[in-house]
Protein backbone atom coordinates (compact mmCIF):
# COMPACT_ATOMS: atom_id res chain seq x y z
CA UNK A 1 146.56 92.96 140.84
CA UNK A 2 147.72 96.50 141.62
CA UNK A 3 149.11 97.65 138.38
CA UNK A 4 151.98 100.21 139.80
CA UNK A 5 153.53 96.40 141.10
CA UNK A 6 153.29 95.39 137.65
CA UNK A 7 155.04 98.31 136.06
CA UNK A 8 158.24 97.92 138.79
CA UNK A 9 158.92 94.05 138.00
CA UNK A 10 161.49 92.66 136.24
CA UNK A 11 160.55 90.94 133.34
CA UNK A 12 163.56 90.18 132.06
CA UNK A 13 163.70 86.74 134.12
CA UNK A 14 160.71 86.04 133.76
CA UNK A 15 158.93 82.98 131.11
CA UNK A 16 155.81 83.81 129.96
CA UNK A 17 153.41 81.18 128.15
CA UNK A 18 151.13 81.84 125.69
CA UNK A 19 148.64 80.29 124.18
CA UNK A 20 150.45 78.73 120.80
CA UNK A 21 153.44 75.93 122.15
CA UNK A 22 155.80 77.36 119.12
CA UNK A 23 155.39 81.62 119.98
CA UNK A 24 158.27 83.88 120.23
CA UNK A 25 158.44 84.59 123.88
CA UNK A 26 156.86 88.50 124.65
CA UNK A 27 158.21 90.97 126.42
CA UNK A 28 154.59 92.36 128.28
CA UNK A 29 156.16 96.07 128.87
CA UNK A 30 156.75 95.65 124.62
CA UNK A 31 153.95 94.09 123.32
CA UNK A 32 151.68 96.01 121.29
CA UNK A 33 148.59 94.61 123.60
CA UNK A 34 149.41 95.51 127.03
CA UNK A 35 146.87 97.27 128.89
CA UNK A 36 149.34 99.52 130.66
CA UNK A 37 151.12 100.73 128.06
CA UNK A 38 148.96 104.01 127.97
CA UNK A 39 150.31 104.75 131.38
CA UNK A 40 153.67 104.48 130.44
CA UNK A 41 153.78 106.36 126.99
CA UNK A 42 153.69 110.25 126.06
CA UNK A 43 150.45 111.68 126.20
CA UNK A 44 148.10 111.26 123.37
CA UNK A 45 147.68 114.25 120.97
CA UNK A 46 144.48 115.80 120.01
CA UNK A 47 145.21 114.24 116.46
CA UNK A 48 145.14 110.41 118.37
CA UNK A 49 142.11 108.80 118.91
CA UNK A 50 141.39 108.45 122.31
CA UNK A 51 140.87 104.79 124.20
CA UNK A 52 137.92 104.54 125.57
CA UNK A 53 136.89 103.66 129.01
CA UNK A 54 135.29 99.90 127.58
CA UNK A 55 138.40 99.30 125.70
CA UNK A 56 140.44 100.06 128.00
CA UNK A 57 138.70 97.86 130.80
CA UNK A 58 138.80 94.73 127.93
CA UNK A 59 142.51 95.05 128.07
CA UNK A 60 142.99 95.07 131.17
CA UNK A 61 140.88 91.95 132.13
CA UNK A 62 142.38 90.56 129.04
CA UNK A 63 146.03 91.10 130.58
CA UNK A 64 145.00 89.76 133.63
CA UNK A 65 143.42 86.58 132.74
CA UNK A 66 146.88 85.58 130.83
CA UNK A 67 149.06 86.79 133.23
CA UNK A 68 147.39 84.60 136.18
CA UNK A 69 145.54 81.45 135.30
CA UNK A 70 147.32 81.27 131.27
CA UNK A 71 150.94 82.00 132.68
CA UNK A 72 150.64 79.99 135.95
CA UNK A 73 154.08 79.79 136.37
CA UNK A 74 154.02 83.93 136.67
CA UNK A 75 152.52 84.54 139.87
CA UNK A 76 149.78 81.69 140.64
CA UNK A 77 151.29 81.37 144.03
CA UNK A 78 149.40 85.09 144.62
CA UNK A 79 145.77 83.89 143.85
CA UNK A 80 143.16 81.94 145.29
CA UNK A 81 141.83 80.34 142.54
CA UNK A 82 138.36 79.28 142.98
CA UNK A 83 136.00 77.84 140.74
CA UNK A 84 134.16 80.94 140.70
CA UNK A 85 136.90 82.57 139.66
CA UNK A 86 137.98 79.68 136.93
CA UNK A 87 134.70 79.82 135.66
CA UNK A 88 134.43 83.21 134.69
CA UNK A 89 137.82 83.87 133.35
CA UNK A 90 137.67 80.94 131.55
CA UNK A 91 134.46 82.16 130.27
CA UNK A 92 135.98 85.30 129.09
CA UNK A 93 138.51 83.91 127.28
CA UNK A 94 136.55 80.97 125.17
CA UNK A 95 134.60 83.92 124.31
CA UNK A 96 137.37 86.72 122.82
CA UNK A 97 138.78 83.10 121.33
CA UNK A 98 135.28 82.75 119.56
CA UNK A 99 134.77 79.56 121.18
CA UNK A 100 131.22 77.92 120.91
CA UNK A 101 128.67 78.38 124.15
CA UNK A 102 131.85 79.99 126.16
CA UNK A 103 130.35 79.52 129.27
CA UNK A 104 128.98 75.70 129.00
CA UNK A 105 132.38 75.07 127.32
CA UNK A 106 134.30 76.12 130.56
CA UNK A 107 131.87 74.60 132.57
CA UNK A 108 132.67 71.09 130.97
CA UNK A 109 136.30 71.28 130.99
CA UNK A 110 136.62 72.20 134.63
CA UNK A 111 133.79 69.68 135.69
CA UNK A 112 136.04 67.39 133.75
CA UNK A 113 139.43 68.09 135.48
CA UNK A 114 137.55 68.32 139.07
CA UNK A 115 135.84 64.97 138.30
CA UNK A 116 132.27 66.80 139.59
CA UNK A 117 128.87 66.92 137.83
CA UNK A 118 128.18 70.80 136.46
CA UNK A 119 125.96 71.65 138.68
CA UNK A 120 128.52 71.10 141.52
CA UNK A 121 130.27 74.20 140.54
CA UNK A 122 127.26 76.43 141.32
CA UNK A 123 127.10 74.32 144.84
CA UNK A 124 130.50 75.23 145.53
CA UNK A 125 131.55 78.06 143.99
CA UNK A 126 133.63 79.12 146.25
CA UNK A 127 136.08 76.13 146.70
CA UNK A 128 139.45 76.59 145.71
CA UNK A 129 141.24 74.42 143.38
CA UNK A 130 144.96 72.97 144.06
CA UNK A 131 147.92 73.64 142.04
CA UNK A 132 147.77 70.04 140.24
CA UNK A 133 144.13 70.62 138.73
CA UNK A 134 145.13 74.07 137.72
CA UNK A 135 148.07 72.89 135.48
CA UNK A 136 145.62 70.75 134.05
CA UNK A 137 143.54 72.74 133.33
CA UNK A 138 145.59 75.11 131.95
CA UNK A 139 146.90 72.73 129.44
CA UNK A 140 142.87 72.10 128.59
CA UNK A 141 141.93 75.85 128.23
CA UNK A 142 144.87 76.70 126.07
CA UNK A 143 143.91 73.58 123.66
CA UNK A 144 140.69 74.69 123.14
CA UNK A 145 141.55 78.14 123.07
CA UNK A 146 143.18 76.80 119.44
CA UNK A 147 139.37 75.09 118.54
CA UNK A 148 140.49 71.70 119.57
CA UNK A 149 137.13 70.28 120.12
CA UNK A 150 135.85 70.51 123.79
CA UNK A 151 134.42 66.83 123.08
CA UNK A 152 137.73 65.37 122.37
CA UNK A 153 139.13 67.14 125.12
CA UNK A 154 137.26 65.45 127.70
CA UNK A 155 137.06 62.55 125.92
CA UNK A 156 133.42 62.48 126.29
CA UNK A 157 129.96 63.92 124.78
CA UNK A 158 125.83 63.67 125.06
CA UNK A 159 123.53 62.43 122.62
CA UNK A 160 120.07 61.11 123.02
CA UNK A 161 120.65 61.29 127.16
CA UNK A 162 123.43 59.08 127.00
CA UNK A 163 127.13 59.28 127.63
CA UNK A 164 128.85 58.53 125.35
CA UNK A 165 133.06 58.15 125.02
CA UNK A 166 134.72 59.87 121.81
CA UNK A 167 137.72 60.35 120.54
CA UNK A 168 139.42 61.99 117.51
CA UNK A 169 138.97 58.36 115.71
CA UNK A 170 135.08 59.20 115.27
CA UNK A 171 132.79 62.13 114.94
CA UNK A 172 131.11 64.05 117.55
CA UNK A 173 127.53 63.32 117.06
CA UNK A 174 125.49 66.14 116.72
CA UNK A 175 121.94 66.75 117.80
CA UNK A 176 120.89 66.98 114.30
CA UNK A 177 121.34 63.10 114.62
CA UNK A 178 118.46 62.65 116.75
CA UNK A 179 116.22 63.00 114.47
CA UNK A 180 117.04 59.87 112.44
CA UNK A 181 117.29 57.93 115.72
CA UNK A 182 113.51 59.31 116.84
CA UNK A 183 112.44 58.18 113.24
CA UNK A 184 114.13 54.72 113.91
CA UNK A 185 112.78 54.20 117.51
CA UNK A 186 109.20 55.16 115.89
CA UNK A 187 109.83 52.85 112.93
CA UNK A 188 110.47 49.65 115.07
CA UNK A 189 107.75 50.42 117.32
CA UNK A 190 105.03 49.28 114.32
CA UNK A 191 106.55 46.18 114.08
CA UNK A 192 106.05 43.12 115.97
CA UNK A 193 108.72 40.42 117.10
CA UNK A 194 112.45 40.76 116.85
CA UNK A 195 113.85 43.65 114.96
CA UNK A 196 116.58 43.57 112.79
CA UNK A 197 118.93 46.54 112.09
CA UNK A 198 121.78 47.55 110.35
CA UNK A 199 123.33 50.20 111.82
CA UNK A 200 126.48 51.50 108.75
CA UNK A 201 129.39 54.15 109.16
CA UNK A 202 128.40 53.23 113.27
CA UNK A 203 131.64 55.74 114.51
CA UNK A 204 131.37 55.51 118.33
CA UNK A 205 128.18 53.91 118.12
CA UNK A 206 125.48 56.55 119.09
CA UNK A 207 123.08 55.88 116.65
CA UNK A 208 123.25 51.89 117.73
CA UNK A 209 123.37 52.84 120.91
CA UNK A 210 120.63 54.99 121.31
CA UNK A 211 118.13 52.94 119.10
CA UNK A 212 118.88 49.71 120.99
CA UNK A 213 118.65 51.20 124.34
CA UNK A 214 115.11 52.56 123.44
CA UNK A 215 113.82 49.48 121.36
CA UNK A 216 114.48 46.46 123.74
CA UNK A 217 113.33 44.18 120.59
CA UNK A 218 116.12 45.37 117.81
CA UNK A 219 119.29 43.52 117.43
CA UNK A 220 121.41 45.42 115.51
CA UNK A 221 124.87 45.09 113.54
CA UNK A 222 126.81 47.85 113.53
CA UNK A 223 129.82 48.33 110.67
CA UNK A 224 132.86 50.60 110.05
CA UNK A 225 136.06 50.74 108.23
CA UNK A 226 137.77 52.34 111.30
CA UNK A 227 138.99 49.39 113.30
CA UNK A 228 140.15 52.56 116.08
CA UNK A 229 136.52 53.90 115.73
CA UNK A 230 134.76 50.50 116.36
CA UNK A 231 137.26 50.57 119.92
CA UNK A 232 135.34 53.01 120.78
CA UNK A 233 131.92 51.83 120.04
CA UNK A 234 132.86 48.98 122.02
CA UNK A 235 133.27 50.93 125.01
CA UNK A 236 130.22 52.44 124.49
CA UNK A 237 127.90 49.43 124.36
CA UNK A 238 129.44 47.89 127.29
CA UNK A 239 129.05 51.01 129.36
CA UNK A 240 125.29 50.60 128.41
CA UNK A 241 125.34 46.79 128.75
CA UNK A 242 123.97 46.24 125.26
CA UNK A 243 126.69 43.78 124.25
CA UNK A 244 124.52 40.55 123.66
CA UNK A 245 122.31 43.29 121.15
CA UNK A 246 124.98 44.87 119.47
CA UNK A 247 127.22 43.48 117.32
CA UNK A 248 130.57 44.90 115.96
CA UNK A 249 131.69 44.34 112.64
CA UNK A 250 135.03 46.03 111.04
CA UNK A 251 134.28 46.49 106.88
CA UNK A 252 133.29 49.02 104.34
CA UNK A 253 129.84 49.47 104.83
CA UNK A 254 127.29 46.10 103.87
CA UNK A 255 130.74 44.14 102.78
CA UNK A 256 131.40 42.57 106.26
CA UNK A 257 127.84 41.27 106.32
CA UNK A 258 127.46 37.64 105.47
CA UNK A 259 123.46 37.04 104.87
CA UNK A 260 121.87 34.29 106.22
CA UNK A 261 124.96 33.76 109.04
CA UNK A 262 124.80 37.27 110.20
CA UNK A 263 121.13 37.64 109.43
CA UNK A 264 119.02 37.07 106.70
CA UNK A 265 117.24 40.76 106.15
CA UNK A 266 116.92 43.82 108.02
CA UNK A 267 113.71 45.55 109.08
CA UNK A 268 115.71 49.00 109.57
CA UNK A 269 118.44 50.30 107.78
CA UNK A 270 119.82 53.29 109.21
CA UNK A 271 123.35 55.66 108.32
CA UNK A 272 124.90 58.77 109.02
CA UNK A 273 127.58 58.86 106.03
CA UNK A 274 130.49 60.85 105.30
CA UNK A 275 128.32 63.82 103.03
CA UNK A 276 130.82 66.80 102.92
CA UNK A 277 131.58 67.87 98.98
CA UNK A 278 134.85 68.89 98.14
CA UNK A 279 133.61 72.47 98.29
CA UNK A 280 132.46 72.29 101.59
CA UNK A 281 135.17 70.32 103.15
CA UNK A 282 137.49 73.96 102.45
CA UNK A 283 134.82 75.96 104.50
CA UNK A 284 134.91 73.69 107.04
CA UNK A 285 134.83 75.15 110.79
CA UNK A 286 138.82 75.01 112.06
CA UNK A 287 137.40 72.71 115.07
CA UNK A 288 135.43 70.23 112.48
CA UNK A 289 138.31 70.46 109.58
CA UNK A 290 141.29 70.00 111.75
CA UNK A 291 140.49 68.08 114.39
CA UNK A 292 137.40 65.88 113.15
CA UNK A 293 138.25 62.56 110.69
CA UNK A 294 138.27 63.08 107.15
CA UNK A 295 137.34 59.48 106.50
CA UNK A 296 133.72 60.60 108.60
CA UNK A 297 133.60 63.67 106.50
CA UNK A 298 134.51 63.66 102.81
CA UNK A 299 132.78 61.96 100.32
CA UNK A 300 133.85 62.96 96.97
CA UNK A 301 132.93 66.07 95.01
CA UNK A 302 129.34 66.53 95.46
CA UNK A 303 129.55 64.66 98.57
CA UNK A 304 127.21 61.58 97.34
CA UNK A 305 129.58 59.02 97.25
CA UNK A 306 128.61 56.63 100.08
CA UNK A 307 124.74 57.69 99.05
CA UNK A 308 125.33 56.05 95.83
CA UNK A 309 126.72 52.69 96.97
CA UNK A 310 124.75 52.17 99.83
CA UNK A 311 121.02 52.68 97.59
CA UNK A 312 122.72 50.62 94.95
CA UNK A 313 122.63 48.10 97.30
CA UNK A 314 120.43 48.59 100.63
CA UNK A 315 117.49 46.42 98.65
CA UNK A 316 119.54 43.27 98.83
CA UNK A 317 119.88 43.75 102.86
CA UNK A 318 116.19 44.94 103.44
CA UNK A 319 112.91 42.77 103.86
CA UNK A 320 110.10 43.92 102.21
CA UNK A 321 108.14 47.22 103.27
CA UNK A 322 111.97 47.48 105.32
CA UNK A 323 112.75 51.12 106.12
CA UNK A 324 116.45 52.68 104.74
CA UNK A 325 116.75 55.92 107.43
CA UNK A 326 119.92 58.13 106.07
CA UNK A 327 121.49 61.17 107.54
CA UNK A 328 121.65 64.27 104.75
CA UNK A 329 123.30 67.34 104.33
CA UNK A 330 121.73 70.42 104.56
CA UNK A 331 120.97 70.67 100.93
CA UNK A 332 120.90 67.20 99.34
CA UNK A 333 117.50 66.52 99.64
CA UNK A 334 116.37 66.48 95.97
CA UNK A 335 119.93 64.32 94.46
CA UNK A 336 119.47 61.82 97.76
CA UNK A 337 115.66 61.47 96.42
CA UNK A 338 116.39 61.55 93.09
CA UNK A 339 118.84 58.53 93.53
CA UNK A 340 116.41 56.76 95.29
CA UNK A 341 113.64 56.86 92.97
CA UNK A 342 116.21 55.95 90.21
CA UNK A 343 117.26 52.69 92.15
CA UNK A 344 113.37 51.70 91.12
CA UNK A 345 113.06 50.06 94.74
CA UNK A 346 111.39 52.31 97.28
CA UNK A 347 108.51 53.95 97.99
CA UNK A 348 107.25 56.60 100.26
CA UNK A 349 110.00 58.66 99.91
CA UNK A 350 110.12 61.32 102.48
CA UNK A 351 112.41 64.36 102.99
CA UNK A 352 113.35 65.77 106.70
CA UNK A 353 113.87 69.45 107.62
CA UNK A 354 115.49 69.56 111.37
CA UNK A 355 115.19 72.17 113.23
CA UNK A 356 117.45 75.11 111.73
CA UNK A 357 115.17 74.24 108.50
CA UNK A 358 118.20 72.40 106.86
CA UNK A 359 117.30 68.99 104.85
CA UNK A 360 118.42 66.44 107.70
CA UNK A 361 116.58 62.93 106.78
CA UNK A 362 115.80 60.75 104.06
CA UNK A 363 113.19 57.84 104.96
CA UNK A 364 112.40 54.99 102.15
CA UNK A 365 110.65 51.75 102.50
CA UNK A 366 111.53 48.83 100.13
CA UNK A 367 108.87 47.87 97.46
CA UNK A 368 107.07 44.86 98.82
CA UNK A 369 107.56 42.09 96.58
């Protein structure tokens, strides 16, 4: 943009749009953040502290990338947006926004609004993008720009090589996950036959999903209280054609489950409960705390609520020398063990670490009888 064109308009028609819905409209040539405000001003005095030559190059990219692709209405008529282009600015801003993995970030949300795989955007960098995908993504970039959850965004997310839908009526899964699922998938594999498996607090299903898709002998039941989560999970095992293995049940944890006309014990228990403490729920990420469900998150004020009742009760669902898998938070290791070895059940009690070195996984086998 040649800035000498910028200093002659007339701003006083023009609508500028930032990146909150409910801003006070900014007058550029006011605003304490424009770039060419040096070049307009008095000359600094030797008691000022000089810009210098990074800061002032910041600013002006900074000014650039909102007054083109995050004002499109400005002047988006002038440039040839390509995805080259798209992904770089869009890059730039995720990243003064202090937006997780910038780059992979803008890579999925314009993948998402050009309906192409990622790696298409490195074959064809150069091609431009029309004026309908633009406002699209515009709408997109400044969402996220406010830590709405790229997952959500898209309405779609990756976990155990799958794809899997989401939406803001279940978690994100995280990779952390994985680990109970690998512990699962190794579990079933040692025994023979049909597999049954409870699969509790199921969300959009991952954890079903993943453990059914790798063990062709488990049937599983999957509950949750979240009748709009479990729509989800639905969509999820019929992308994967697992419908005659999974079954969908809406209740509070085992309370749906009839024994004997459901099933009459499980070989695998497995959750990944709401664990945040009261505490912890405050220092929450913005994208987790605002966007996330509480109902997937909170669980009471030393966040051991759901621990409690499903121990109290797993033994009544499990067969003997049956495995209870649970999801942990990153300290809880000792009061999820110590619970367990209260209940007087299990055995082989095992604690574990994933890979930031955080307590992750609980693994218990009932006491055979």
């Amino acid at each position: 943009m040649n800035i000498k064109k910028v200093l002659t308009m007339d701003y006083k028609n023009k609508t500028l749009s930032g990146p909150g819905k409910n801003e006070p409209k900014t007058n550029p040539i006011k605003a304490n953040t424009n770039p060419i405000k040096a070049n307009i001003m008095p000359k600094q005095t030797q008691y000022e502290p000089k810009q210098t030559q990074f800061q002032t190059k910041c600013t002006l990219c900074e000014f650039f990338l909102f007054s083109t692709f995050l004002c499109p209405k400005y002047n988006l008529p002038m440039q040839n947006w390509t995805i080259q282009k798209l992904l770089n600015w869009t890059t730039e801003y995720f990243a003064e926004k202090g937006i997780d993995a910038p780059r992979l970030s803008a890579e999925l949300l314009l993948s998402h609004v050009l309906a192409m795989e990622r790696i298409e955007l490195y074959t064809q960098f150069d091609k431009p993008v029309d004026k309908e995908q633009l406002d699209r993504l515009h709408d997109l970039v400044k969402r996220a720009g406010q830590h709405e959850p790229i997952c959500y965004l898209t309405g779609r997310t990756e976990f155990y090589s799958l794809q899997l839908e989401v939406s803001p009526d279940c978690m994100i899964p995280r990779p952390e996950t994985e680990l109970l699922v690998e512990r699962a998938i190794e579990f079933l594999r040692t025994r023979a036959g049909t597999q049954f498996v409870c699969d509790l607090c199921t969300g959009c299903a991952c954890i079903a999903v993943a453990i059914a898709k790798n063990s062709p002998d488990a049937k599983i039941i999957a509950t949750d209280i979240c009748d709009a989560a479990l729509n989800v999970a639905a969509n999820n095992i019929e992308k994967h054609r697992l419908k005659d293995r999974i079954k969908l049940i809406c209740g509070d944890l085992f309370e749906p489950i009839v024994p004997q006309l459901d099933v009459e014990k499980f070989d695998l228990i497995v959750c990944n409960p709401p664990y945040v403490s009261a505490a912890e729920f405050e220092k929450l990420d913005k994208n987790v705390k605002d966007y996330e469900p509480r109902l997937a998150l909170f669980a009471g004020v030393d966040g051991l609520d759901v621990y409690r009742r499903i121990i109290d009760k797993a033994d009544r669902f499990l067969k003997p020398d049956g495995a209870l898998i649970l999801e942990i938070g990153y300290a809880q290791g000792p009061a999820i063990k110590d619970l367990l070895e209260k209940a007087e059940t299990f055995v082989e009690i095992k604690i574990e670490k994933d890979f930031h070195d955080n307590d992750r996984i609980v693994t218990a086998l009932r006491k055979s009888l």
